[in-house]
C-alpha atoms as a PDB file:
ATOM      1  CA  UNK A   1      15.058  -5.421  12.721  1.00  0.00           C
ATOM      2  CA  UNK A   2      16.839  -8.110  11.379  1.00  0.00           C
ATOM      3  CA  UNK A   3      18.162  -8.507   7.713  1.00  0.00           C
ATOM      4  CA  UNK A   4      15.631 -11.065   6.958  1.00  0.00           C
ATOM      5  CA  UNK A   5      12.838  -8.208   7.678  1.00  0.00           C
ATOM      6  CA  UNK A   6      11.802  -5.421   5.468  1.00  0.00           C
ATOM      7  CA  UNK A   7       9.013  -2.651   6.553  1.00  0.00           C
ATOM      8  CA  UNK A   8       6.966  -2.255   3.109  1.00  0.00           C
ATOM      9  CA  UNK A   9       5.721   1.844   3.489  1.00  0.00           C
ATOM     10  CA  UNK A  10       2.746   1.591   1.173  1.00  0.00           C
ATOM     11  CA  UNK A  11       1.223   4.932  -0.658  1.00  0.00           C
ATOM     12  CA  UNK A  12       1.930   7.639   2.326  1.00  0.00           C
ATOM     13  CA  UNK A  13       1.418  10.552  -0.521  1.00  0.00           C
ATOM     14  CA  UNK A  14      -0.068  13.934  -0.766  1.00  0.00           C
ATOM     15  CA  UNK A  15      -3.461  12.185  -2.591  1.00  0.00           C
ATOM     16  CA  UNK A  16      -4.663   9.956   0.053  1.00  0.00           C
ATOM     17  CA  UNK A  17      -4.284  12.514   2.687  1.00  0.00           C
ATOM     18  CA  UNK A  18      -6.280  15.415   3.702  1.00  0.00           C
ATOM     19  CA  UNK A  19      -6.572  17.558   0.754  1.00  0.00           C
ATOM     20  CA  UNK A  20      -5.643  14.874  -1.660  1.00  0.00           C
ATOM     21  CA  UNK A  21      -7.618  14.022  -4.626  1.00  0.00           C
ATOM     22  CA  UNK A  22      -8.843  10.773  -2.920  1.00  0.00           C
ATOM     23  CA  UNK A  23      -8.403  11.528   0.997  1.00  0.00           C
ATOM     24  CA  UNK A  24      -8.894   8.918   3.509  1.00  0.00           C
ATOM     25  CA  UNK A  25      -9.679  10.688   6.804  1.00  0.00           C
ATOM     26  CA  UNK A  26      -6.670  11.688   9.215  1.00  0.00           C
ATOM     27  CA  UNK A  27      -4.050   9.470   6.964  1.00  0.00           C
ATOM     28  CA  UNK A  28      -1.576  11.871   8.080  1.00  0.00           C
ATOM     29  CA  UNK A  29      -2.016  11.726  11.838  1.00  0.00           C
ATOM     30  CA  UNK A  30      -0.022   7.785  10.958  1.00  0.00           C
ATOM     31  CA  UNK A  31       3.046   9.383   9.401  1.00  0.00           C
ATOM     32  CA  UNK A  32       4.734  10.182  12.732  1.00  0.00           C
ATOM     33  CA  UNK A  33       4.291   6.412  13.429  1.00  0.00           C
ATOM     34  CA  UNK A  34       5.442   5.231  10.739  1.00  0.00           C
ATOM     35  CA  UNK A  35       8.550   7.324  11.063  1.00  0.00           C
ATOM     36  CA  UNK A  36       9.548   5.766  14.453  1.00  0.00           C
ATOM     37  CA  UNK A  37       8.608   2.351  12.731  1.00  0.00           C
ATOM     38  CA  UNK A  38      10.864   2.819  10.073  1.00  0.00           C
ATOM     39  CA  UNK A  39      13.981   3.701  11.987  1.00  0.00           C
ATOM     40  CA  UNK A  40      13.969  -0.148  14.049  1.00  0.00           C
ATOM     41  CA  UNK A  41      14.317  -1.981   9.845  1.00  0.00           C
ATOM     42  CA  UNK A  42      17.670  -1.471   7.853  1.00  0.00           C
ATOM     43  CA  UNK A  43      15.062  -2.768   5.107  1.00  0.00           C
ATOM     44  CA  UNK A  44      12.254  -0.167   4.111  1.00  0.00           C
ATOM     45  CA  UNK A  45      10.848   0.397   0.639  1.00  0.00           C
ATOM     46  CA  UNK A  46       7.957   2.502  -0.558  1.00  0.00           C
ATOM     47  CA  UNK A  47       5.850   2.324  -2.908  1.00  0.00           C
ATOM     48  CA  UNK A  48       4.128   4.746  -4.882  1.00  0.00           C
ATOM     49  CA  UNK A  49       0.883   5.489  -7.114  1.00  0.00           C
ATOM     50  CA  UNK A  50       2.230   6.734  -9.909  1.00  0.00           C
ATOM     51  CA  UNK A  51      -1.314   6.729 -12.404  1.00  0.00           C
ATOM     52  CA  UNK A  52      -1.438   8.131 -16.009  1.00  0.00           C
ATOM     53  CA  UNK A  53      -3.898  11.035 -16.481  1.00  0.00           C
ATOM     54  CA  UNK A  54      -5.693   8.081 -18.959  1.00  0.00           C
ATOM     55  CA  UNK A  55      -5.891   5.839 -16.552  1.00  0.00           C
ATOM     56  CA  UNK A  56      -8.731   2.988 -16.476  1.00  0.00           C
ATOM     57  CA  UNK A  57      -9.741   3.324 -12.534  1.00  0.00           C
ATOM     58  CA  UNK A  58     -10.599   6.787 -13.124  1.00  0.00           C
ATOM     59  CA  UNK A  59     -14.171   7.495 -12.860  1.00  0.00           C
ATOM     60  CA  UNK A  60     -13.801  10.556 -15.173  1.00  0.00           C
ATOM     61  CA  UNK A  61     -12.716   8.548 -17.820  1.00  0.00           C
ATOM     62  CA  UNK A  62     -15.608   6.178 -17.921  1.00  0.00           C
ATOM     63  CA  UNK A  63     -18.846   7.777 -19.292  1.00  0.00           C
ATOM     64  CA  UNK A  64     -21.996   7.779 -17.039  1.00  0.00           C
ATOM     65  CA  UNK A  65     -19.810   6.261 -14.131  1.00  0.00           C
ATOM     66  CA  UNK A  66     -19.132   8.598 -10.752  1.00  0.00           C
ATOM     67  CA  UNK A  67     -16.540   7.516  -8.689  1.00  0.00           C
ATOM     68  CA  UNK A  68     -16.992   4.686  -5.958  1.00  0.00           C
ATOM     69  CA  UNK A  69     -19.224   2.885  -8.630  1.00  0.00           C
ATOM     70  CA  UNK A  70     -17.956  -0.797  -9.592  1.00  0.00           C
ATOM     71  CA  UNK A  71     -17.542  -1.990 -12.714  1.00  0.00           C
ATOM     72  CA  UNK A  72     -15.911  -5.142 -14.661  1.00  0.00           C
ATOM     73  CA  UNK A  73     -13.216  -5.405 -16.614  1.00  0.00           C
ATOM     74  CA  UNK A  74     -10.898  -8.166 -18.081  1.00  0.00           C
ATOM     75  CA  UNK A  75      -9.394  -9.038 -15.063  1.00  0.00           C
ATOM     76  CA  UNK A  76     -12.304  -8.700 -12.704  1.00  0.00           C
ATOM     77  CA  UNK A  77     -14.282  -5.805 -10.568  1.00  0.00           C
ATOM     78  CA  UNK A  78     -12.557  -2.510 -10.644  1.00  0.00           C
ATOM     79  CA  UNK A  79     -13.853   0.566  -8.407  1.00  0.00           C
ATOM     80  CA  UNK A  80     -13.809   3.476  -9.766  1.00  0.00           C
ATOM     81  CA  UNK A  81     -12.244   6.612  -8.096  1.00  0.00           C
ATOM     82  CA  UNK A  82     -11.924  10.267  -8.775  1.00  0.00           C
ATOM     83  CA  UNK A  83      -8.742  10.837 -10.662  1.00  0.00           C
ATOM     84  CA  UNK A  84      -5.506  10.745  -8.162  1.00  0.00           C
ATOM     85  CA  UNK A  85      -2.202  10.574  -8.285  1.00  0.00           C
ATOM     86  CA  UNK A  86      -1.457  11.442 -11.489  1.00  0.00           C
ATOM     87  CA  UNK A  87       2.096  11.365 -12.346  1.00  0.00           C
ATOM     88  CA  UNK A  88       4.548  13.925 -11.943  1.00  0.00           C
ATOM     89  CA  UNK A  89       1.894  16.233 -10.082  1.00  0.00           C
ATOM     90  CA  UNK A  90       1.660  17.410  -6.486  1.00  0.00           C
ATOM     91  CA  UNK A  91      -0.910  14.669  -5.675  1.00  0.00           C
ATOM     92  CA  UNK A  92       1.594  12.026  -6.279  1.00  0.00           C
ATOM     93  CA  UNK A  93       4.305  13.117  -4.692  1.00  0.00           C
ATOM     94  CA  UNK A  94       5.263  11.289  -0.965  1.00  0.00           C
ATOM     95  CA  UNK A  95       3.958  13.211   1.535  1.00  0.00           C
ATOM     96  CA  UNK A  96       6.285  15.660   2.895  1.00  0.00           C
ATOM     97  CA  UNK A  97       6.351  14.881   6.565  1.00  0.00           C
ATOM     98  CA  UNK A  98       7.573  11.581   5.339  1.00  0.00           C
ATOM     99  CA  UNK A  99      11.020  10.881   7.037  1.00  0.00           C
ATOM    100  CA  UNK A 100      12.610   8.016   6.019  1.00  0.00           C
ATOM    101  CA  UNK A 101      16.201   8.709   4.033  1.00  0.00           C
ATOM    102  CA  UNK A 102      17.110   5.269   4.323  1.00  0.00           C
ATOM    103  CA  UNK A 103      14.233   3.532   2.170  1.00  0.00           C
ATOM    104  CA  UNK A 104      16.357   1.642  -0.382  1.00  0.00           C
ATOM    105  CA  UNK A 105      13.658   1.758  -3.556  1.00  0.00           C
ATOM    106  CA  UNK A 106      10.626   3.280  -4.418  1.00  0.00           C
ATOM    107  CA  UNK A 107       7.811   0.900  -6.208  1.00  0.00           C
ATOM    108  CA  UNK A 108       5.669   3.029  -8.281  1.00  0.00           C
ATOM    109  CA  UNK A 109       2.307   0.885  -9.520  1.00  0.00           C
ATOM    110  CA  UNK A 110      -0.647   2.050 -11.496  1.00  0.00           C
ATOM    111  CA  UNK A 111       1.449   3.416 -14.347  1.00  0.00           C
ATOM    112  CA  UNK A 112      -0.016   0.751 -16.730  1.00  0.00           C
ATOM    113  CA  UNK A 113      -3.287   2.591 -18.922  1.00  0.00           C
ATOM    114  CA  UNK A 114      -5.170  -0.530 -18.691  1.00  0.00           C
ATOM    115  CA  UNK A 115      -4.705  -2.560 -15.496  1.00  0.00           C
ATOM    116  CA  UNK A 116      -5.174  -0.568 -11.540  1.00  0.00           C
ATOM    117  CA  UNK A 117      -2.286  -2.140  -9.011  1.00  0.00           C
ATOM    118  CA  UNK A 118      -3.023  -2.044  -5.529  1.00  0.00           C
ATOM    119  CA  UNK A 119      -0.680  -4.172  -4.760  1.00  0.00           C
ATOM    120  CA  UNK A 120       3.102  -4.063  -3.916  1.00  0.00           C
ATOM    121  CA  UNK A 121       3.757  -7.069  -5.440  1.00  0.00           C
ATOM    122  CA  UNK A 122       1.166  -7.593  -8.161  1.00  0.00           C
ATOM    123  CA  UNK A 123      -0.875  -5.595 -10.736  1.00  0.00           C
ATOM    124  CA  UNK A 124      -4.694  -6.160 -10.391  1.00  0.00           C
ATOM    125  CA  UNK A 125      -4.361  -8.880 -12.988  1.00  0.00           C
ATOM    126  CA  UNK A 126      -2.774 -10.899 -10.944  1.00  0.00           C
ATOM    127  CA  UNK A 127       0.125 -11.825 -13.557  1.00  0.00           C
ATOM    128  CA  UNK A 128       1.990  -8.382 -14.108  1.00  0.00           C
ATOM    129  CA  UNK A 129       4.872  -8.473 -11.392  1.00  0.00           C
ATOM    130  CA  UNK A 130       5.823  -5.133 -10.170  1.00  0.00           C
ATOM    131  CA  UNK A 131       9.260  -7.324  -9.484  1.00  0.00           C
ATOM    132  CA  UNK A 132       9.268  -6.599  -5.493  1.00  0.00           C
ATOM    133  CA  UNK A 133       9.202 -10.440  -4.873  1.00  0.00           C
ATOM    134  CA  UNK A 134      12.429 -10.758  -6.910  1.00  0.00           C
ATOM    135  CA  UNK A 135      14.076  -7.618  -5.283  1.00  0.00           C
ATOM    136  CA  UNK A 136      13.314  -9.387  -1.758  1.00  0.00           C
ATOM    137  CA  UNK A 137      14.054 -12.741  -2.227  1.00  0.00           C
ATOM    138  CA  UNK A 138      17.614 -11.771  -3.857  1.00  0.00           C
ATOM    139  CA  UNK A 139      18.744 -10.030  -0.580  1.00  0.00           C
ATOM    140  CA  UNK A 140      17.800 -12.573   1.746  1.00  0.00           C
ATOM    141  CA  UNK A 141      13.949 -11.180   2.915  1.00  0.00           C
ATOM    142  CA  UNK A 142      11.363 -13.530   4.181  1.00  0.00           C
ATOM    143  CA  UNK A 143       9.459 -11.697   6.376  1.00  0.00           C
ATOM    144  CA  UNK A 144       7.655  -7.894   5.756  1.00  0.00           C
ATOM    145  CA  UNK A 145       6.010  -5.606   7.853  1.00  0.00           C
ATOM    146  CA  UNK A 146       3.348  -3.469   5.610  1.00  0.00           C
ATOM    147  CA  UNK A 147       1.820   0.208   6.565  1.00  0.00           C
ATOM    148  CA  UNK A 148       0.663   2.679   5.061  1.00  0.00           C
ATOM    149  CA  UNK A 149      -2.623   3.544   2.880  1.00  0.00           C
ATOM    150  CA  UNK A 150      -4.984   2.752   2.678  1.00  0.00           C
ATOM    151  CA  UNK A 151      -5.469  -0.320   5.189  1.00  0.00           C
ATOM    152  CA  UNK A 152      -8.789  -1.951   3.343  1.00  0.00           C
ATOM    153  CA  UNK A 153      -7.312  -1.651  -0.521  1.00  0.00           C
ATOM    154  CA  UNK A 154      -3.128  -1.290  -1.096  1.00  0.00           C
ATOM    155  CA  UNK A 155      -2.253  -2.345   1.846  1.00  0.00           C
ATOM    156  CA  UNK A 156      -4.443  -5.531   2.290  1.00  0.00           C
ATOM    157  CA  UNK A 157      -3.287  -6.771  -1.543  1.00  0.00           C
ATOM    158  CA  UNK A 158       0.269  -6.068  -0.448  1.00  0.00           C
ATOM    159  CA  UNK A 159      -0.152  -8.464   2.523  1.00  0.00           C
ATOM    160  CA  UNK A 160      -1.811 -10.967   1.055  1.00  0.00           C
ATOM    161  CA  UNK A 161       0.193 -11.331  -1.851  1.00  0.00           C
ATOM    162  CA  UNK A 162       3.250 -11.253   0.550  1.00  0.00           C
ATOM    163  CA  UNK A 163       1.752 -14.115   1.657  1.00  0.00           C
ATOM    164  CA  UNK A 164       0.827 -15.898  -1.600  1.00  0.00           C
ATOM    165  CA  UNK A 165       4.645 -15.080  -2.764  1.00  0.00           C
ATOM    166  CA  UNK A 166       5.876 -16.905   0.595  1.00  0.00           C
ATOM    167  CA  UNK A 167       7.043 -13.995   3.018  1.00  0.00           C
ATOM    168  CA  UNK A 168       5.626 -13.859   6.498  1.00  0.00           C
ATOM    169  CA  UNK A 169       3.224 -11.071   6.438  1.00  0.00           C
ATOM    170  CA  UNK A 170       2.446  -8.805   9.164  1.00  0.00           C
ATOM    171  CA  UNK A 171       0.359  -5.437   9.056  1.00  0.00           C
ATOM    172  CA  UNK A 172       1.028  -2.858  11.547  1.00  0.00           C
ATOM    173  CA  UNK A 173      -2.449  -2.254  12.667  1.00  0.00           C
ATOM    174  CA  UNK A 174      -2.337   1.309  13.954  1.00  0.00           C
ATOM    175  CA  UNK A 175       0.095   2.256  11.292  1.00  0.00           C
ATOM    176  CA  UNK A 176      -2.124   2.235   8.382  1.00  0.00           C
ATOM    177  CA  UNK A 177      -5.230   4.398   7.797  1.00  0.00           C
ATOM    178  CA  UNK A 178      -8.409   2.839   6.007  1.00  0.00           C
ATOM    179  CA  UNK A 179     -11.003   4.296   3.280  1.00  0.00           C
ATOM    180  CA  UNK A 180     -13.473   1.874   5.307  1.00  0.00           C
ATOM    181  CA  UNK A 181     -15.849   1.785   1.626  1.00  0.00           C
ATOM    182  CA  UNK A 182     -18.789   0.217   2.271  1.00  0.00           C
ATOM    183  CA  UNK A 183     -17.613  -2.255   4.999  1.00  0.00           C
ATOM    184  CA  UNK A 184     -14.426  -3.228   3.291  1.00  0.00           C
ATOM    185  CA  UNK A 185     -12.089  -2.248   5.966  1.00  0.00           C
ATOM    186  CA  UNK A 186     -13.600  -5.244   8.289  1.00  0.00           C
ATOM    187  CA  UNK A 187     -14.013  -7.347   5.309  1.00  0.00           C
ATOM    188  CA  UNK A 188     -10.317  -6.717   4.367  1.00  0.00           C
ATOM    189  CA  UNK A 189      -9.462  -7.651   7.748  1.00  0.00           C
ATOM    190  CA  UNK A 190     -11.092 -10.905   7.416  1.00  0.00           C
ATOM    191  CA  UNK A 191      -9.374 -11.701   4.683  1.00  0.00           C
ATOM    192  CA  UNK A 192      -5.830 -10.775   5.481  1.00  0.00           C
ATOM    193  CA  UNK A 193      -6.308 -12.975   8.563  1.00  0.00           C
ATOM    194  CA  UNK A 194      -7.858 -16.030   6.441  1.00  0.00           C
ATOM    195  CA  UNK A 195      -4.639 -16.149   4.478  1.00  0.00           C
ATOM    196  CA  UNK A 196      -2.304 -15.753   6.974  1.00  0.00           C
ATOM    197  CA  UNK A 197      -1.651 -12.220   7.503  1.00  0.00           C
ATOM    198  CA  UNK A 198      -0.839 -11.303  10.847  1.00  0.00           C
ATOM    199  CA  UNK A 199      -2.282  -8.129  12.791  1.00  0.00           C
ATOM    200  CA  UNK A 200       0.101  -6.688  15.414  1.00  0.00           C
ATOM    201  CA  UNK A 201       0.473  -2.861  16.780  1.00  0.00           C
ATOM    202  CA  UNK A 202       3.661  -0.239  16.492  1.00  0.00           C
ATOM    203  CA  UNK A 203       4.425  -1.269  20.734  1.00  0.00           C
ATOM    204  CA  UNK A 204       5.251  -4.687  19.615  1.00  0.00           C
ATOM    205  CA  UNK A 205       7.730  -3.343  17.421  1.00  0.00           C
ATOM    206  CA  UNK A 206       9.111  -1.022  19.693  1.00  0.00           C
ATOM    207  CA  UNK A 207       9.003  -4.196  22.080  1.00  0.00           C
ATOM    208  CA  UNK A 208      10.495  -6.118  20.098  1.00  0.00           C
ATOM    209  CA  UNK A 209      13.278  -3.935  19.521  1.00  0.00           C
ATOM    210  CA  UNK A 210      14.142  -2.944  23.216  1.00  0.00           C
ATOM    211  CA  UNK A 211      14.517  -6.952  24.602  1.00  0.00           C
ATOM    212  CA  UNK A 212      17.049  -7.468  21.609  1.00  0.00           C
END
């Protein structure tokens, strides 16, 4: 792809696969995908849920809570999920069938106690930069392509705030798995589409790349 373009791999790590602390069904049967995807960009970076064992989305550490309940804090509605990713363990690390040497930098989010980050770009406060924008912008990227997991939480708030930060935004559709929580995977799509995400499919990639 060209240098303008940058494939954003988001969260492909032992915890949202099967036998992860916080699963989403078949999230590894994308990884071969997003291998082939990621050999067409010279731009790739991954990003990486990187939680302390403290942190505030963890049901555990919320008394009377079980995970997949909802509650508020400061900055808004937070879900709460069974501890994952916890740093420096097994859970957290990038999934081993993972193939992509060439990923220039590794964005790890969720390290902050107090605030969850779903997002590549932005915490869930919406004001603490994880400084991707910056990183972009200084070599020249307008436009991202974002897969990964899961397709209804990190990767939706990574497209959408690609958008917000003025990149052209497209999600690889069939590249991305989805926890699919209580409708949110079509209400995610809805959204990304509102704000100008656009939906397109690892064959127009692979299209793409064999006219140029």
């Amino acid at each position: 792809m060209q240098n303008n373009s940058a494939l954003i791999i988001v969260d492909v790590q032992h915890g949202f696969t099967p036998g992860g602390n916080l699963a989403v069904a078949h999230a590894d049967q994308i990884i071969p995908a997003i291998n082939q995807l990621a050999q067409y960009f010279d731009n790739v970076v991954l990003t990486q849920d990187w939680h302390p064992a403290d942190h505030i989305s963890f049901a555990e550490n919320h008394a009377g809570h079980q995970p997949f309940d909802t509650i508020q804090l400061p900055y808004g509605a937070q879900v709460l999920w069974p501890a994952h990713c916890v740093q420096g363990t097994h859970d957290a690390a990038l999934h081993q069938d993972l193939n992509v040497p060439h990923a220039q930098l590794v964005i790890r989010k969720g390290f902050h106690t107090g605030i969850d980050s779903y997002s590549a770009f932005m915490e869930a406060d919406h004001r603490t930069s994880t400084g991707l924008a910056g990183y972009l912008k200084e070599r020249g990227i307008d436009t991202v392509f974002v897969a990964g997991i899961a397709t209804d939480f990190c990767v939706a708030w990574t497209a959408m705030d690609a958008c917000k930060l003025g990149f052209r935004s497209f999600v690889i559709a069939d590249a991305c798995k989805g926890i699919d929580l209580n409708g949110s995977l079509q209400h995610a799509w809805q959204e990304m589409l509102a704000q100008g995400v656009k939906r397109i499919y690892t064959k127009d990639i692979v299209s793409l790349h064999e006219t140029v």
